[in-house]
Protein backbone atom coordinates (compact mmCIF):
# COMPACT_ATOMS: atom_id res chain seq x y z
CA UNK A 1 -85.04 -46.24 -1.51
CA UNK A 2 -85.75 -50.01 -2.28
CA UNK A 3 -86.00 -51.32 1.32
CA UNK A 4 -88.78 -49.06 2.05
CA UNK A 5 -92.19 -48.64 0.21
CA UNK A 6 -94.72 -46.06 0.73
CA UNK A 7 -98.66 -46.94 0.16
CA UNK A 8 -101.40 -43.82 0.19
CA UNK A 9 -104.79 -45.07 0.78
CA UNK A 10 -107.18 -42.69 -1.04
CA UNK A 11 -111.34 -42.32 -0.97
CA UNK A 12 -113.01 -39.17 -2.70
CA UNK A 13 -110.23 -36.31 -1.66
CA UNK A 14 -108.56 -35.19 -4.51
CA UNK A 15 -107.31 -32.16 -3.89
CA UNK A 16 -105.96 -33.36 -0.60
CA UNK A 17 -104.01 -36.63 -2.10
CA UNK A 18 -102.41 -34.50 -4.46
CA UNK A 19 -100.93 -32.41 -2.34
CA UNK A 20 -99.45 -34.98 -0.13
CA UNK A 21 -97.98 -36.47 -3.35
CA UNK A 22 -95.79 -33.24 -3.78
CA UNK A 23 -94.80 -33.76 -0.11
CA UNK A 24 -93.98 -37.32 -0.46
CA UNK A 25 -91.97 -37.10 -3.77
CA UNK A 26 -89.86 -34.06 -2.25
CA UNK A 27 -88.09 -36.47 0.17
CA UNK A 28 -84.28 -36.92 -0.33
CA UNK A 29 -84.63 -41.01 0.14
CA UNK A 30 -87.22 -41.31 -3.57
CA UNK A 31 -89.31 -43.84 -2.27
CA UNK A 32 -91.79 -45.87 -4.12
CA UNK A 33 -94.71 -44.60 -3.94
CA UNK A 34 -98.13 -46.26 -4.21
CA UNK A 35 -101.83 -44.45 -4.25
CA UNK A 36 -104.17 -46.93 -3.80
CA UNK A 37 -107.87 -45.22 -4.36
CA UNK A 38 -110.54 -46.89 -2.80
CA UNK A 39 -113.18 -46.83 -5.51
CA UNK A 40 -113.23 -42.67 -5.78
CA UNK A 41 -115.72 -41.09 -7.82
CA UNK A 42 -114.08 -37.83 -7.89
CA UNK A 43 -111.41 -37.94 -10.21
CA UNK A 44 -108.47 -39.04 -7.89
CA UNK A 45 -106.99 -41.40 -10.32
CA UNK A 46 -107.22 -39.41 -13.51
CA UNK A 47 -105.58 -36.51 -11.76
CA UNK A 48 -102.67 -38.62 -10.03
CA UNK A 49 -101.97 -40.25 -13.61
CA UNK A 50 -101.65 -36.64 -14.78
CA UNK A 51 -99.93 -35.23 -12.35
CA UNK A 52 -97.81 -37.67 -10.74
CA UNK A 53 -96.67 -40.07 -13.79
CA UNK A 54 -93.55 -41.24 -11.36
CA UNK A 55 -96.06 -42.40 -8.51
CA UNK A 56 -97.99 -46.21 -9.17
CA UNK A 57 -101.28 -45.81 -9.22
CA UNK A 58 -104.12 -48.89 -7.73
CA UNK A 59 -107.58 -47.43 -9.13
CA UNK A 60 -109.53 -50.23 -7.07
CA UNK A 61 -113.75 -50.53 -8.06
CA UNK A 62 -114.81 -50.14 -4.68
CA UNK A 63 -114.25 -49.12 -1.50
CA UNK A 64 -112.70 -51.85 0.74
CA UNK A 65 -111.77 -49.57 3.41
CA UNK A 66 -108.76 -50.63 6.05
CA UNK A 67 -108.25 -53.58 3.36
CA UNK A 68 -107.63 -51.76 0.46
CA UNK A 69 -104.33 -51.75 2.38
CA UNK A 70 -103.79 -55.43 1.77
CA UNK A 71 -103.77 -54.78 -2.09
CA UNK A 72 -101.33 -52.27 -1.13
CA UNK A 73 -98.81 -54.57 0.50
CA UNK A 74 -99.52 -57.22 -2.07
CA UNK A 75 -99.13 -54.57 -4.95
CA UNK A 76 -95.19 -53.60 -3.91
CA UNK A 77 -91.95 -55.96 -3.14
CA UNK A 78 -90.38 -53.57 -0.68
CA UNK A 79 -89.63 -55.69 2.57
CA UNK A 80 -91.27 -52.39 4.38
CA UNK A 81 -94.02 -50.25 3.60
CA UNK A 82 -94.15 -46.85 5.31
CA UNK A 83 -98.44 -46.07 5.22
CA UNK A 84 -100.02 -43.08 4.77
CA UNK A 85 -103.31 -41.39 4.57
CA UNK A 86 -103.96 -39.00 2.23
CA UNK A 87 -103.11 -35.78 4.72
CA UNK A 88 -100.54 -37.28 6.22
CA UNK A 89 -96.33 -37.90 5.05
CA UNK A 90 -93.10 -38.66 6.48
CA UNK A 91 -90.58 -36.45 7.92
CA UNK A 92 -86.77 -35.99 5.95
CA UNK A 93 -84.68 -39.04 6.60
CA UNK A 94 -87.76 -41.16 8.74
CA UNK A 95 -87.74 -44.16 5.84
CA UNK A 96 -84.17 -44.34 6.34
CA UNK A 97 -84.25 -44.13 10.26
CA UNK A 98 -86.99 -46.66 10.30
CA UNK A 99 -85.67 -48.98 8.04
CA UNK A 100 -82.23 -48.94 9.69
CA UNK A 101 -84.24 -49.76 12.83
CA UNK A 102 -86.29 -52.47 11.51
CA UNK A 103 -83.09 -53.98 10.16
CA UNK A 104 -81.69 -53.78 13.54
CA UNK A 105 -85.15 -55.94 14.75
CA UNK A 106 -86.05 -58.50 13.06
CA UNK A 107 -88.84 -59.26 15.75
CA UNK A 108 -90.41 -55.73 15.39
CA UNK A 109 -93.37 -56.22 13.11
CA UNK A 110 -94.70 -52.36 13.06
CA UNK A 111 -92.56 -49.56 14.23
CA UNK A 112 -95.07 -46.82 15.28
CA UNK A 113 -94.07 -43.36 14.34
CA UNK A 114 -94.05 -39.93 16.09
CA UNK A 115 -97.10 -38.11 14.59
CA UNK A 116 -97.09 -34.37 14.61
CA UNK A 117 -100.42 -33.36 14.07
CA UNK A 118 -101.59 -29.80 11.96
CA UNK A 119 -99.59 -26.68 11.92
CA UNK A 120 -98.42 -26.72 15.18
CA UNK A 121 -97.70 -30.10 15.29
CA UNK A 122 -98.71 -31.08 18.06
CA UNK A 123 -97.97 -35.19 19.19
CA UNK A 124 -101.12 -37.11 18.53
CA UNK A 125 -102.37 -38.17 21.60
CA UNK A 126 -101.61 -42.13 20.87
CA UNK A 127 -98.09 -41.50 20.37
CA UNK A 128 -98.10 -39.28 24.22
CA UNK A 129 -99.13 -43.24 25.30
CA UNK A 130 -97.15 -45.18 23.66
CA UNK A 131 -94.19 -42.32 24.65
CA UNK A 132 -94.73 -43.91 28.40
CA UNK A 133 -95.88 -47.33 27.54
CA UNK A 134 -96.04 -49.68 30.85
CA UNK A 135 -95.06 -53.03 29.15
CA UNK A 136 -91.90 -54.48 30.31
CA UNK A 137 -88.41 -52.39 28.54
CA UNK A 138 -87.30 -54.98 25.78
CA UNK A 139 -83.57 -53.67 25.19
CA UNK A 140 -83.67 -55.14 21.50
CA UNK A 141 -86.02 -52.90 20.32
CA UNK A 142 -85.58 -49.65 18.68
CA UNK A 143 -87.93 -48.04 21.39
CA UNK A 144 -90.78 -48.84 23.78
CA UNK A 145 -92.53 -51.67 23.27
CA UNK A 146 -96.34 -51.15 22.59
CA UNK A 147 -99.79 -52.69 21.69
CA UNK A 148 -101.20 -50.22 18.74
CA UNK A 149 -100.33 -47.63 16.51
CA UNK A 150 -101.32 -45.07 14.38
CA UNK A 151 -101.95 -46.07 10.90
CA UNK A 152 -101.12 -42.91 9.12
CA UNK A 153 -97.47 -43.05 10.85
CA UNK A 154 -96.72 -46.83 10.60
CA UNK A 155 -93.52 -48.49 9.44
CA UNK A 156 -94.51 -52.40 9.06
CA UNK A 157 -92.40 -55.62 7.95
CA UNK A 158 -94.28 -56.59 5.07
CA UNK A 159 -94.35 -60.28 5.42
CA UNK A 160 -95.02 -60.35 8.90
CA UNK A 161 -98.63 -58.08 8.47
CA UNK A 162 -99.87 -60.35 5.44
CA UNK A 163 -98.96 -63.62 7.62
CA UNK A 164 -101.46 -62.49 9.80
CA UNK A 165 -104.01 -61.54 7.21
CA UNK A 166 -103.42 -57.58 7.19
CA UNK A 167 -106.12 -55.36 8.01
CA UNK A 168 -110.09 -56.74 8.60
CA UNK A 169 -111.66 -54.95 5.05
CA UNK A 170 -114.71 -55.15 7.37
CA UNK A 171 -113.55 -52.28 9.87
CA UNK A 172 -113.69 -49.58 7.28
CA UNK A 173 -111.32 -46.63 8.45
CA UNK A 174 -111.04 -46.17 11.89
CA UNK A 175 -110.05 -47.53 15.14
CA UNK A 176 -108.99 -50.84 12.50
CA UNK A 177 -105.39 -50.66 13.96
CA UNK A 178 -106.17 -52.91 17.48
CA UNK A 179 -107.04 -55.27 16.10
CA UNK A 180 -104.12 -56.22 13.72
CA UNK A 181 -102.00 -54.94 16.71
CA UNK A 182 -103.21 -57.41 18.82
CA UNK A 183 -103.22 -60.59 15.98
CA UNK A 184 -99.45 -59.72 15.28
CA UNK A 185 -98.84 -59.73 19.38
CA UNK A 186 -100.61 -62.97 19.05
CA UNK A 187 -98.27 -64.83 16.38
CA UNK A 188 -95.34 -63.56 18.50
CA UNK A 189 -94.40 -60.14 16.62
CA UNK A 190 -93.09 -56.80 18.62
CA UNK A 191 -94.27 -53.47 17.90
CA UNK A 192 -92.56 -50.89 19.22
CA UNK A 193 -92.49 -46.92 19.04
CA UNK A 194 -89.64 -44.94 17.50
CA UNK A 195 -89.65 -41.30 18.45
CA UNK A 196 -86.70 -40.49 15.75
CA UNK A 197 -88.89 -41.69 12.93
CA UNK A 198 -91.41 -38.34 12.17
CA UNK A 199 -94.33 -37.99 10.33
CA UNK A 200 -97.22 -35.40 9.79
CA UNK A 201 -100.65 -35.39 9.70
CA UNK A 202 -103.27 -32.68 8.44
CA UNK A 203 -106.33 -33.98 9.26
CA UNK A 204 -109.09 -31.63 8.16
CA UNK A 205 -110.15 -29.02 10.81
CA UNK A 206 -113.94 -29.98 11.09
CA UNK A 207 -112.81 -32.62 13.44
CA UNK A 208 -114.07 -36.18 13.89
CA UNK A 209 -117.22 -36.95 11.91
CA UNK A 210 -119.65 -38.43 12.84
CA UNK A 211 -119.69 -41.69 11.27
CA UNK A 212 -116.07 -41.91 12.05
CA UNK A 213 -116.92 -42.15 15.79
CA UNK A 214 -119.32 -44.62 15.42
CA UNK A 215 -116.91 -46.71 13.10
CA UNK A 216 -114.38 -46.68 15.37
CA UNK A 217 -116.77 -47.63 18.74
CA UNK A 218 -117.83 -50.62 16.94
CA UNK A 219 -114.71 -51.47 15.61
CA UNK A 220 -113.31 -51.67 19.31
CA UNK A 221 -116.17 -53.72 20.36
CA UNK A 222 -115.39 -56.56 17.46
CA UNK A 223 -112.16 -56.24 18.44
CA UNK A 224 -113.13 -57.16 21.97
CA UNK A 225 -115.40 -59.72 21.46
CA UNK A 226 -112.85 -61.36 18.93
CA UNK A 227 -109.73 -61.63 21.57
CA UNK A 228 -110.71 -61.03 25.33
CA UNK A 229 -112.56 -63.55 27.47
CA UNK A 230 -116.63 -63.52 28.11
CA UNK A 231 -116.11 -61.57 31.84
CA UNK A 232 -113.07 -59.03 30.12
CA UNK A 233 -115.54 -58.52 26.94
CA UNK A 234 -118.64 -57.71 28.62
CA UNK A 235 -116.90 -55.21 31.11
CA UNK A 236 -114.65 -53.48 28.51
CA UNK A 237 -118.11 -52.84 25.95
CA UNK A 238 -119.76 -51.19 28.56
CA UNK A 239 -116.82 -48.83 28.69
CA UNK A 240 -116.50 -48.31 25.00
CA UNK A 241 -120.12 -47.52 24.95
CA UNK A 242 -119.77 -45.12 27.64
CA UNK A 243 -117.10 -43.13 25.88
CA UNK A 244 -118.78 -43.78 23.28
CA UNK A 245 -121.72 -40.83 23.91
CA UNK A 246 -124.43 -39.96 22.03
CA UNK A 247 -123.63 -42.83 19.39
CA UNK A 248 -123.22 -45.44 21.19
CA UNK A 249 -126.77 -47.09 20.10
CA UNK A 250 -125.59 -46.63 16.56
CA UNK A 251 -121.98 -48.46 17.43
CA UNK A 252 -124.27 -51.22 19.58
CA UNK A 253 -126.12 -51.63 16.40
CA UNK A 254 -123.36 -52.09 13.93
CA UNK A 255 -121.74 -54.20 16.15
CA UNK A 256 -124.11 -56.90 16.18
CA UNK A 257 -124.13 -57.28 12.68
CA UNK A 258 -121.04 -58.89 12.93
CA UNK A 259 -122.15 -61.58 15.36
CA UNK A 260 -121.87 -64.60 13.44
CA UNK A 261 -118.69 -63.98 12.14
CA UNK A 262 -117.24 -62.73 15.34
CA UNK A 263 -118.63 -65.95 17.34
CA UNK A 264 -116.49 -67.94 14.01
CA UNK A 265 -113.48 -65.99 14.55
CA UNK A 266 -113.12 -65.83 18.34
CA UNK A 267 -110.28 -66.77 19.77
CA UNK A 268 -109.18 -65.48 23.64
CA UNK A 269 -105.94 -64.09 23.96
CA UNK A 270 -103.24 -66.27 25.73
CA UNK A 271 -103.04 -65.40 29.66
CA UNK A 272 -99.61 -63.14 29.25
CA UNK A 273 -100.99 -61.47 26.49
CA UNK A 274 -104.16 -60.80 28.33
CA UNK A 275 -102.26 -59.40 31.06
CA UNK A 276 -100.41 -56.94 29.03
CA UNK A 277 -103.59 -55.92 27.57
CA UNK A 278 -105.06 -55.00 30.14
CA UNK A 279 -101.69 -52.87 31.74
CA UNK A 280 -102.43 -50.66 28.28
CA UNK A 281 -105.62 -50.16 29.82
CA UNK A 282 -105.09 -49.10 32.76
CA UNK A 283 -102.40 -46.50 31.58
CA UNK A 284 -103.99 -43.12 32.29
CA UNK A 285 -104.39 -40.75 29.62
């Protein structure tokens, strides 16, 4: 389907890609379909020439992390693009549903997906929140209006993510989604969550590693620093860092190598923005 693109983000997992690929090319709607590998040194792009001729193929030199999405979106026309990770696909018939609904919206910057996670599929816990979100009902969205989403199950406009400057290449992969969430909210975008629009994600079973956890802590205290006020930042980073465990002094640490660039880039959010913020965080889990 034209109106709808789909862009893989790929590091190191082979194996894994290529069996989303089979997934992905299955569906009745033939999207485009984009693997963009993020500097692999394992063969990825050798093996998706080979066994996926039909699929484009971005065999980026390095690893650029959340931005390797960028060349992504700049790489394809499509006036959506439908992301995924590399263990993770859409549903029958949810590019269609979503780009119906985007159609439908022409405010709606992201449309966050329903993500059924593993074998059981079980709803990823962001999607249970964003299920009940407490920002006010907007009746010309396709569903509840929301602050985040899920990467791996994100239907975006295009245009509207690159006006904003896409994802921060400096994040990495994990936790990256806030704060493009909150810079579309910003320049006066919706996001909202659509139920009807499916996809699944395998993650692998070992769980969060590591160096994931500490990614995503710091990430969340840039994000912080970059768009709340001095009394709302220094309240909400102890609280990261306090869910943040046994790594926190590693997420501490990483975050203050971004100090200069954060004290460049900062820029408060509005007061009615704040406000909303801050009803997302104090939805209970």
């Amino acid at each position: 389907m034209s109106d709808v693109a789909v862009v893989i983000v790929t590091r190191n997992r082979r194996e894994i890609v290529l069996a989303t690929l089979s997934q992905l090319i299955a569906l009745d709607e033939r999207p485009a379909v984009l693997v963009v590998d993020n500097g692999s040194r394992d063969g990825t792009a050798a093996a998706v020439r080979e066994r996926f001729p039909q699929v484009r193929l971005l065999a980026l030199t390095s690893d650029r992390g959340a931005g390797a999405r960028n060349a992504g979106l700049l790489a394809v026309e499509a006036p959506y693009v439908a992301f995924c990770d590399d263990d993770s696909w859409w549903a029958p018939g949810a590019l269609g549903r979503a780009a119906a609904a985007l159609d439908r919206a022409p405010r709606v910057a992201v449309l966050a997906a329903r993500v059924l996670v593993g074998r059981r599929e079980k709803l990823d816990p962001v999607c249970a929140l964003m299920a009940r979100s407490p920002l006010p009902a907007d009746a010309g969205l396709p569903g509840p209006r929301v602050l985040g989403f899920v990467a791996c199950g994100a239907v975006v406009r295009r245009d509207a993510v690159l006006a904003v400057g896409g994802f921060d290449g400096r994040y990495g992969i994990g936790g990256e989604e806030w704060r493009l969430a909150l810079d579309l909210a910003r320049a006066g975008w919706a996001l909202a969550y659509a139920p009807d629009v499916v996809a699944h994600h395998h993650p692998p079973a070992s769980g969060p590693r590591r160096r994931r956890r500490v990614r995503a802590a710091r990430n969340d205290l840039w994000t912080t620093w970059l768009h709340r006020s001095l009394p709302v930042a220094v309240h909400r980073s102890a609280s990261i860092l306090i869910r943040a465990g046994g790594v926190a002094p590693l997420a501490a640490f990483g975050a203050l190598r971004g100090v200069r660039w954060i004290a460049r880039e900062r820029r408060p959010l509005a007061a009615t923005l704040e406000a909303e913020v801050r009803l997302v965080e104090r939805q209970p889990a």
